[in-house]
C-alpha atoms as a PDB file:
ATOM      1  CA  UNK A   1     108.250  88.618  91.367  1.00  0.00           C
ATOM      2  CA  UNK A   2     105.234  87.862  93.982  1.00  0.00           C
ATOM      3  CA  UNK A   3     103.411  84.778  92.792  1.00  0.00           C
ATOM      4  CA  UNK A   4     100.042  84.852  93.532  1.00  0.00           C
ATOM      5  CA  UNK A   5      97.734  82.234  93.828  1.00  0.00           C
ATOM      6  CA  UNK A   6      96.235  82.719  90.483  1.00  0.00           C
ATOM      7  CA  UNK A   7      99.675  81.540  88.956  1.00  0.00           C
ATOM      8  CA  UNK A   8      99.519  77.934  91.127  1.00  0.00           C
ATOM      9  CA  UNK A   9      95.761  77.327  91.933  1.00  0.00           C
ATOM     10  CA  UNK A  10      93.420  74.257  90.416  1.00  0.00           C
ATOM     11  CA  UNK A  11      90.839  75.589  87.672  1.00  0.00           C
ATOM     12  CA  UNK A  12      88.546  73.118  89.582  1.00  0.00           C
ATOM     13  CA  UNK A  13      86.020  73.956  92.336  1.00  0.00           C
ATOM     14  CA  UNK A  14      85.335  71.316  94.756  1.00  0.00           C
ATOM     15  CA  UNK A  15      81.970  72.081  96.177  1.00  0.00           C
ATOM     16  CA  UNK A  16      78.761  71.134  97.450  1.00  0.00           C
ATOM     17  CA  UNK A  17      75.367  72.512  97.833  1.00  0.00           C
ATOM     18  CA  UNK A  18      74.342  73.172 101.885  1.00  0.00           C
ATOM     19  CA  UNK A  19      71.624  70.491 100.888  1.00  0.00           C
ATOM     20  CA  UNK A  20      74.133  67.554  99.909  1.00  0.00           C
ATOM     21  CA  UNK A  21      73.727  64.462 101.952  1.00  0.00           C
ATOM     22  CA  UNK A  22      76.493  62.804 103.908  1.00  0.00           C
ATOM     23  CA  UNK A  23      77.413  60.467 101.200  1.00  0.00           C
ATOM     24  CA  UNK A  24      77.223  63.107  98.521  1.00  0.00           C
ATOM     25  CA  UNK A  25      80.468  64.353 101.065  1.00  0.00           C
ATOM     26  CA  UNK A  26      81.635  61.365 100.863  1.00  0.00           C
ATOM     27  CA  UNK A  27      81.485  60.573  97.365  1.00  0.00           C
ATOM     28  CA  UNK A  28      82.890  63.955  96.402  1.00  0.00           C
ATOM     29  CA  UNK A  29      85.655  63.654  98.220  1.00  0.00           C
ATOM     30  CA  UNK A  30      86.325  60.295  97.214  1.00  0.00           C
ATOM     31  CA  UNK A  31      85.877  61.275  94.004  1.00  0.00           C
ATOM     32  CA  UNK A  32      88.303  64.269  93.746  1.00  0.00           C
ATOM     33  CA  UNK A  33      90.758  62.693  95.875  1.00  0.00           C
ATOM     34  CA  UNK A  34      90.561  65.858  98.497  1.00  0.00           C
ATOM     35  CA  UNK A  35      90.398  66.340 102.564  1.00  0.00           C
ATOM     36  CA  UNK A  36      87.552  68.884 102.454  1.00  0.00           C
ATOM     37  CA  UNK A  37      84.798  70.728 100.182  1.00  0.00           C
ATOM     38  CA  UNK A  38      83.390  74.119 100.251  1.00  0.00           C
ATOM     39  CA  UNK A  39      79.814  74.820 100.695  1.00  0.00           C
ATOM     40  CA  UNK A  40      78.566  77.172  98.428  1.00  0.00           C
ATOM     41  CA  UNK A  41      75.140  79.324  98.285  1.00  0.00           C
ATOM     42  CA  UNK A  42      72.359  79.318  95.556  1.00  0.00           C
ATOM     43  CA  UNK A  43      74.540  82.408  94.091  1.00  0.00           C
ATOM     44  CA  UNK A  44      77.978  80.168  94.402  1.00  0.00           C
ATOM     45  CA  UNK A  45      79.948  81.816  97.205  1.00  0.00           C
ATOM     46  CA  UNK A  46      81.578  80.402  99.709  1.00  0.00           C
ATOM     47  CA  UNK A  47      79.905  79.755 103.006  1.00  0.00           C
ATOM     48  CA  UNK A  48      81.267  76.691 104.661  1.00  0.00           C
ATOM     49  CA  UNK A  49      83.290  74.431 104.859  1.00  0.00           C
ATOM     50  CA  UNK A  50      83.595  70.262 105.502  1.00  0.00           C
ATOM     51  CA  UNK A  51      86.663  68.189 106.205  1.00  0.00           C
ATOM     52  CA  UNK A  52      87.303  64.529 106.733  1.00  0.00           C
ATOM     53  CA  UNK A  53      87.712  65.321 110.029  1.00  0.00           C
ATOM     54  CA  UNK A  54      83.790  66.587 110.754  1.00  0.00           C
ATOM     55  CA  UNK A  55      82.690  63.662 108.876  1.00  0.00           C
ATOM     56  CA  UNK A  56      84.745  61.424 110.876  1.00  0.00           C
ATOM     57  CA  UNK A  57      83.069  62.612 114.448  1.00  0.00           C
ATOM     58  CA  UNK A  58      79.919  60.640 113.490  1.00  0.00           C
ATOM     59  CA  UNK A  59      82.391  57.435 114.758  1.00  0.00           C
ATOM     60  CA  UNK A  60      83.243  58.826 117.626  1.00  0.00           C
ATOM     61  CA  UNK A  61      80.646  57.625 119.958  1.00  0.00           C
ATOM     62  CA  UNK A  62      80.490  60.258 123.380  1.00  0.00           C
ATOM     63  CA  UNK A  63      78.196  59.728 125.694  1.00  0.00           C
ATOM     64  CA  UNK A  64      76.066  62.960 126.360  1.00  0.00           C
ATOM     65  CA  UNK A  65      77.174  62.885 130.267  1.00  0.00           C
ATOM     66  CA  UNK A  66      81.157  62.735 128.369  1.00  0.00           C
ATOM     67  CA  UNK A  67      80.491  66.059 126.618  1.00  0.00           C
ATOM     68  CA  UNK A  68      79.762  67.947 130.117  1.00  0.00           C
ATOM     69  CA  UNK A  69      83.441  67.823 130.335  1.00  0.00           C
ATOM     70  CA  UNK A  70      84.178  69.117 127.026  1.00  0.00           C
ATOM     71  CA  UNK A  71      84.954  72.740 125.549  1.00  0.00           C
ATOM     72  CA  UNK A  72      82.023  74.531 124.092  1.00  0.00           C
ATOM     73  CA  UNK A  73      83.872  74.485 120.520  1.00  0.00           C
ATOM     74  CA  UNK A  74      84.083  71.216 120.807  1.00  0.00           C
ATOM     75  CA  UNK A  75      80.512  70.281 122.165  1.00  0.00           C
ATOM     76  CA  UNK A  76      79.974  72.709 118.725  1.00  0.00           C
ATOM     77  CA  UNK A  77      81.615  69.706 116.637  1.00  0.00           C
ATOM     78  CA  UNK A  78      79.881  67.120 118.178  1.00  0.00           C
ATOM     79  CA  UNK A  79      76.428  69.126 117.277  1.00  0.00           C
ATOM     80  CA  UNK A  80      77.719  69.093 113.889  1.00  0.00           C
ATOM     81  CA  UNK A  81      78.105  65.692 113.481  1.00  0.00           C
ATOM     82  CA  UNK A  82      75.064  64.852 114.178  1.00  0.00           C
ATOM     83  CA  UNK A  83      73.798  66.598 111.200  1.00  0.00           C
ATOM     84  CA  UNK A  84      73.127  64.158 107.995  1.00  0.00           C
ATOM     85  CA  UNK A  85      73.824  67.850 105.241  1.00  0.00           C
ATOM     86  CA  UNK A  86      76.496  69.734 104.312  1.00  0.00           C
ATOM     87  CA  UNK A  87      74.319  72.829 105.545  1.00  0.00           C
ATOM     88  CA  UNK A  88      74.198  71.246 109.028  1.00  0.00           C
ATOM     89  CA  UNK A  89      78.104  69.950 109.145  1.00  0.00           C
ATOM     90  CA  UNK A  90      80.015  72.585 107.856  1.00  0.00           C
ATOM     91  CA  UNK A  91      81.640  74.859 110.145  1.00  0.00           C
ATOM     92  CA  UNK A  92      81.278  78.531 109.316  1.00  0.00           C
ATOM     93  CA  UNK A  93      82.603  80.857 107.550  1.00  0.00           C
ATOM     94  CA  UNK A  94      84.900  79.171 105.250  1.00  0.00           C
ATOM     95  CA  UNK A  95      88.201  80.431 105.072  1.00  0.00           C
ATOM     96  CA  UNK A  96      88.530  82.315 101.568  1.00  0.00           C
ATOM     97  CA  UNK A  97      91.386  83.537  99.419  1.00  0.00           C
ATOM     98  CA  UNK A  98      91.056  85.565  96.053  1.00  0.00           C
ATOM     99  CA  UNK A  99      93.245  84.822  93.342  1.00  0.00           C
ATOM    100  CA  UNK A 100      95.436  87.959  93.524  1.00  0.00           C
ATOM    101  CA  UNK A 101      96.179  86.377  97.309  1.00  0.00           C
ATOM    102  CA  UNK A 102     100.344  85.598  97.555  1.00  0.00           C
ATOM    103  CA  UNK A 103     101.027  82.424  97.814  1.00  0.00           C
ATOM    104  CA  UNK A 104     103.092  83.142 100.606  1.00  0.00           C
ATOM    105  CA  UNK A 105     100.018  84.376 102.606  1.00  0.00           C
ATOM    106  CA  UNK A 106      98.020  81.466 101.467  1.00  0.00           C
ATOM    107  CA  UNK A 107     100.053  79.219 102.976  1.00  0.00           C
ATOM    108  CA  UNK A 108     100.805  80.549 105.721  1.00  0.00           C
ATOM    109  CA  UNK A 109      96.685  80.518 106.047  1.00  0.00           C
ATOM    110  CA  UNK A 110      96.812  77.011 105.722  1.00  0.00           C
ATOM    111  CA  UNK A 111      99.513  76.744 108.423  1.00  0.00           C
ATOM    112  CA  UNK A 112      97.819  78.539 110.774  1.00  0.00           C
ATOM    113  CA  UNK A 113      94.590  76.993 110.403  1.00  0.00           C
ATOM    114  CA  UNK A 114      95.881  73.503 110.071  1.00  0.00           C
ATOM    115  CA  UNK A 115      94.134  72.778 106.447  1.00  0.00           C
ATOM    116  CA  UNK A 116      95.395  71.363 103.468  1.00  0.00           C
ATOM    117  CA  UNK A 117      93.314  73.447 100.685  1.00  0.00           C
ATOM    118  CA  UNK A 118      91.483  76.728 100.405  1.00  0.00           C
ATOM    119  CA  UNK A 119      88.445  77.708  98.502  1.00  0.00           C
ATOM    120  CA  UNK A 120      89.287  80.367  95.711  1.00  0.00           C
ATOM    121  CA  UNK A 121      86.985  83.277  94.959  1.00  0.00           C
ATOM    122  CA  UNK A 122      86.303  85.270  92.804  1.00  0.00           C
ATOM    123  CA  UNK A 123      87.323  89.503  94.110  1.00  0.00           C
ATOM    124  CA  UNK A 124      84.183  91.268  92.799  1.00  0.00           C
ATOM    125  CA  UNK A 125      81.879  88.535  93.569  1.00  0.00           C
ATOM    126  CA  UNK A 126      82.637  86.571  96.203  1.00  0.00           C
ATOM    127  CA  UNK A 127      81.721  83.503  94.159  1.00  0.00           C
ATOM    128  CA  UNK A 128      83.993  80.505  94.151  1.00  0.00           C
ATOM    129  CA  UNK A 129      86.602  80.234  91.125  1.00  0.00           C
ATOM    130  CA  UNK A 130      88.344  77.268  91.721  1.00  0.00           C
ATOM    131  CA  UNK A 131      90.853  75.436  94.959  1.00  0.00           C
ATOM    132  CA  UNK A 132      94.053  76.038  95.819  1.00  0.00           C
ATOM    133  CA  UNK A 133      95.887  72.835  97.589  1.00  0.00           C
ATOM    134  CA  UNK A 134      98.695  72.671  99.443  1.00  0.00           C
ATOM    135  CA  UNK A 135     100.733  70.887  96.336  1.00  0.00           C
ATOM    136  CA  UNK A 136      99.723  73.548  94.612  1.00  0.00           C
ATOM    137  CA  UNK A 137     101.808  76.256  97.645  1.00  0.00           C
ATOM    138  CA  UNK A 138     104.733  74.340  97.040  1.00  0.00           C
ATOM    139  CA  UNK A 139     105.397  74.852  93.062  1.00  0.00           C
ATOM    140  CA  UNK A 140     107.105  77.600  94.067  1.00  0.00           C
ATOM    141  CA  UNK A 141     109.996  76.063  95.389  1.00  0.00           C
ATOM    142  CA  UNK A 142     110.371  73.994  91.917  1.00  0.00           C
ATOM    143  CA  UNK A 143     111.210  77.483  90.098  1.00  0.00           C
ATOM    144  CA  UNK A 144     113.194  77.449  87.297  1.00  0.00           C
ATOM    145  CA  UNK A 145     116.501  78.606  88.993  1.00  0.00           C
ATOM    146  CA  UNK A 146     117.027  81.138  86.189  1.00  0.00           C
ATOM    147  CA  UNK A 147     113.930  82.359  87.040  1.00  0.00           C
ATOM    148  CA  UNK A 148     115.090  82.537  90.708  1.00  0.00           C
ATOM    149  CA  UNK A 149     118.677  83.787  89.496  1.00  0.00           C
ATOM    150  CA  UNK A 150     116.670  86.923  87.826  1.00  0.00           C
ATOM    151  CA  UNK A 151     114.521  88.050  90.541  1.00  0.00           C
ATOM    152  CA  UNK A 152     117.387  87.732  93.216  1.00  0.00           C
ATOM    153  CA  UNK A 153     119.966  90.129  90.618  1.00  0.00           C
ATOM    154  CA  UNK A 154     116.610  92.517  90.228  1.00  0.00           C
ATOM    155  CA  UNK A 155     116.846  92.584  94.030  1.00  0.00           C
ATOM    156  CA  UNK A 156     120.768  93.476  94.073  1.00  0.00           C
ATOM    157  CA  UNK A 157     120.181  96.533  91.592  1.00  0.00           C
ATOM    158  CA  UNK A 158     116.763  97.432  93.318  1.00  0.00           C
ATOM    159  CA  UNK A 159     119.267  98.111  96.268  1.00  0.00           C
ATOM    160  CA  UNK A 160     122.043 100.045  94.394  1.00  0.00           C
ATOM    161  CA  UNK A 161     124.599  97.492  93.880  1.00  0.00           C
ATOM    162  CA  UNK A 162     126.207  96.356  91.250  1.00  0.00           C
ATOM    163  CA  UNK A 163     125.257  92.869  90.220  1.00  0.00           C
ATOM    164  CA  UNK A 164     128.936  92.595  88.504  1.00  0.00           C
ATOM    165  CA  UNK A 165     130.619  92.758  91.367  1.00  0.00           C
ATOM    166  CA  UNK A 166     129.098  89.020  92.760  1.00  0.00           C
ATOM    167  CA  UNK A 167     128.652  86.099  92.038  1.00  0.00           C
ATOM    168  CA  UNK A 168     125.099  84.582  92.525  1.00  0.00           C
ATOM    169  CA  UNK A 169     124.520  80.930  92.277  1.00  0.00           C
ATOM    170  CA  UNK A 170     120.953  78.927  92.715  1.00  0.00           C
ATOM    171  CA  UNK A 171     120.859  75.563  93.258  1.00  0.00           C
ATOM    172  CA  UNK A 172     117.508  73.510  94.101  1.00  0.00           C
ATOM    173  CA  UNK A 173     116.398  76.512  95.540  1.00  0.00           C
ATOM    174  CA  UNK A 174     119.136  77.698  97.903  1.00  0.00           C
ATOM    175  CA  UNK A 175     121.156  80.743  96.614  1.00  0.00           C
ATOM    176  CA  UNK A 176     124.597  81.880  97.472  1.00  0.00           C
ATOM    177  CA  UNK A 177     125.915  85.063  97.028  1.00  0.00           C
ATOM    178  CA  UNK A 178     129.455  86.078  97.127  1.00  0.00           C
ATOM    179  CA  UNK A 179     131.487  89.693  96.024  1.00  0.00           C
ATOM    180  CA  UNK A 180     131.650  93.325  97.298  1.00  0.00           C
ATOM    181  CA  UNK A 181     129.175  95.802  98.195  1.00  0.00           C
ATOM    182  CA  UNK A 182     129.718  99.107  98.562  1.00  0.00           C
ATOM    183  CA  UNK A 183     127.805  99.419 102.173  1.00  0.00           C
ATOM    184  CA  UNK A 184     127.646  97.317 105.046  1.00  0.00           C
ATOM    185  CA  UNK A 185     124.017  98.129 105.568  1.00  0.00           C
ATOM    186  CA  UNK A 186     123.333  96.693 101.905  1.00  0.00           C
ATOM    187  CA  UNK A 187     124.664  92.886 103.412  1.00  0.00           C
ATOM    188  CA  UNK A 188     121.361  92.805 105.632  1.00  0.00           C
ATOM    189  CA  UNK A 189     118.753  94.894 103.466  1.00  0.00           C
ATOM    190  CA  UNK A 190     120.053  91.950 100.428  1.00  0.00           C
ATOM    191  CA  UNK A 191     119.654  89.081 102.657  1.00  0.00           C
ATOM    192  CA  UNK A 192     116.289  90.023 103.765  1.00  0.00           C
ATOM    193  CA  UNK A 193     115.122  91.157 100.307  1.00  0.00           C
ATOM    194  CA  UNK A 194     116.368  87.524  98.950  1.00  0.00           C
ATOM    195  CA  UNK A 195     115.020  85.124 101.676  1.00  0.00           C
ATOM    196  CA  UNK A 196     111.512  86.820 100.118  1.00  0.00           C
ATOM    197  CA  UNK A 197     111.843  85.616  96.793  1.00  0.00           C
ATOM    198  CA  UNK A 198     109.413  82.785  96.094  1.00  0.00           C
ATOM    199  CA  UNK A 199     111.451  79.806  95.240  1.00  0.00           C
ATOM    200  CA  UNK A 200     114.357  80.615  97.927  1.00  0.00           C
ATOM    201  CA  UNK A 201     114.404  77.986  99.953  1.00  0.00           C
ATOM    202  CA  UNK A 202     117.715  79.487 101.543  1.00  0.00           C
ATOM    203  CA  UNK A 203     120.246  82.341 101.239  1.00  0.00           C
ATOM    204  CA  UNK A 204     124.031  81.254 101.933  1.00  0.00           C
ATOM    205  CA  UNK A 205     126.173  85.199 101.796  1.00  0.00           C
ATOM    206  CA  UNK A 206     129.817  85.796 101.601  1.00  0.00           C
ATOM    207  CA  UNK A 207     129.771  89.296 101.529  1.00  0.00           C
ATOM    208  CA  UNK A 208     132.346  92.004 101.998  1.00  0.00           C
ATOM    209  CA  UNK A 209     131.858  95.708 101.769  1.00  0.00           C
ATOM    210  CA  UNK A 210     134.074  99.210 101.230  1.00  0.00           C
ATOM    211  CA  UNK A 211     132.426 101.795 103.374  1.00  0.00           C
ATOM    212  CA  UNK A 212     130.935 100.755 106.686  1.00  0.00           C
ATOM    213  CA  UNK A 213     127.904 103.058 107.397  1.00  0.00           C
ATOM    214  CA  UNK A 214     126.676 101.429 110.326  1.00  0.00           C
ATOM    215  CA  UNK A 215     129.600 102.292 112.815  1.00  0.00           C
ATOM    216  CA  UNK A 216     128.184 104.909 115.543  1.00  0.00           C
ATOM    217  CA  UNK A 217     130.403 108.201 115.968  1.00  0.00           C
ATOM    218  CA  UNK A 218     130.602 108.620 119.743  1.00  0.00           C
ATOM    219  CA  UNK A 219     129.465 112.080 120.454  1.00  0.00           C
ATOM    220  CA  UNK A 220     132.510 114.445 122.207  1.00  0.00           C
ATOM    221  CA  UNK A 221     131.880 115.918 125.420  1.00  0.00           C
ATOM    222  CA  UNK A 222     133.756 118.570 125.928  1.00  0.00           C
END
C-alpha cells in the first residue's frame, strides 16, 4: 500500500492573506507553533510562501555597498525583507502538494527544498485544504508491523513466490526475510519491491533459490 498524504496530513490550514502585516506572521506562527505559512489569494490558493527565515532577514543589518557582493537571489531576499506584508515577503510560487501526493514524494520535496511543511491543495481547485508537516512524513515509519508484515507477503506473491516457503519478520520497522525462492532473479526484484514499502525502514534477506536464471550461456563458436 502507497500512503498518500491524505492518510498523514493536518486538517488545518496555516495561512495568511498577501495583506497580513509582519506581526500578523508573527503571531500566526507563534500561534500554531509552525516555521512557515502559506499565502493564499482572495479565491484561497496557494501563492506564496513565508518562513522564519525571511522574517528573520529584517535583523540582519547589510549595508547597501555589502549587497554589491552578493548573489542576485540573495539581493532578492534582502528586497523581501524589507517589505512590512506577507504579499511583499513571501517568496513565490509556493511549493504545493495535493492530497493524493505519496508521502514518499512529499518528503522527499521537503528534502530537497530544505522545508519542514508543505501547503496542501485541493486537485480540482487549486485551493488550500490543509498542511502537511514533516511529523506528519514520518508516521509512516510507526506502522503497525502487521500492517507492514501484510504488504511485504502481498509483495512476495505479487512476484510469484510462495509466501510459505519464508519466514518474514518486522520489527520497529526493519524486516527480515529468510527461505527459498524458486529464482535467483526473484532475491533482487523482492528486495527492491520491499525497501518500497512505507514503514520499511530496512530489509535484512537470507535468501536461497533452486533454479538460477541469471547465469549467461556462453555462445559456441564453432
Amino acid at each position: 500500500m502507497t500512503l498518500q498524504v491524505k492518510d498523514v496530513m493536518g486538517l488545518v490550514a496555516i495561512a495568511v492573506r498577501p495583506e497580513a502585516t509582519f506581526a500578523e506572521l508573527v503571531a500566526t506562527m507563534r500561534h500554531f507553533k509552525v516555521g512557515a505559512v502559506a499565502v493564499i489569494d482572495a479565491e484561497g490558493r496557494p501563492i506564496g510562501m513565508v518562513s522564519q527565515d525571511d522574517l528573520l532577514l529584517k535583523e540582519i543589518d547589510i549595508p547597501e555597498s555589502g549587497r554589491l557582493f552578493e548573489s542576485r537571489a540573495r539581493r532578492r531576499e534582502y528586497d523581501r525583507a524589507a517589505g512590512m506584508t506577507a504579499g511583499q515577503i513571501m517568496s513565490s510560487p509556493a511549493l504545493t502538494v495535493t492530497r493524493q501526493t505519496p508521502v514518499r514524494q512529499a518528503a522527499r520535496l521537503m528534502h530537497t527544498h530544505r522545508i519542514r511543511q508543505l501547503p496542501v491543495i485541493d486537485a480540482a481547485s487549486g485551493k488550500i485544504a490543509g498542511t502537511v508537516h514533516q511529523a506528519d512524513l514520518l508516521k509512516v515509519f510507526i506502522r503497525p508491523a502487521a500492517d507492514v508484515l501484510a504488504d511485504v507477503t502481498g509483495a512476495v506473491i505479487s512476484l510469484g513466490a510462495d509466501p510459505r516457503a519464508l519466514t518474514i519478520t518486522v520489527e520497529s520497522g526493519v524486516v527480515r526475510i529468510e527461505g527459498r525462492l524458486a529464482r535467483r532473479s526473484q532475491i533482487a526484484a523482492l528486495v527492491e519491491a520491499g525497501r518500497r514499502i512505507e514503514g520499511v525502514v530496512d530489509l535484512d534477506a537470507d535468501l536461497t533459490y533452486d533454479h538460477d536464471d541469471l547465469v549467461r550461456i556462453s555462445p559456441v563458436h564453432l
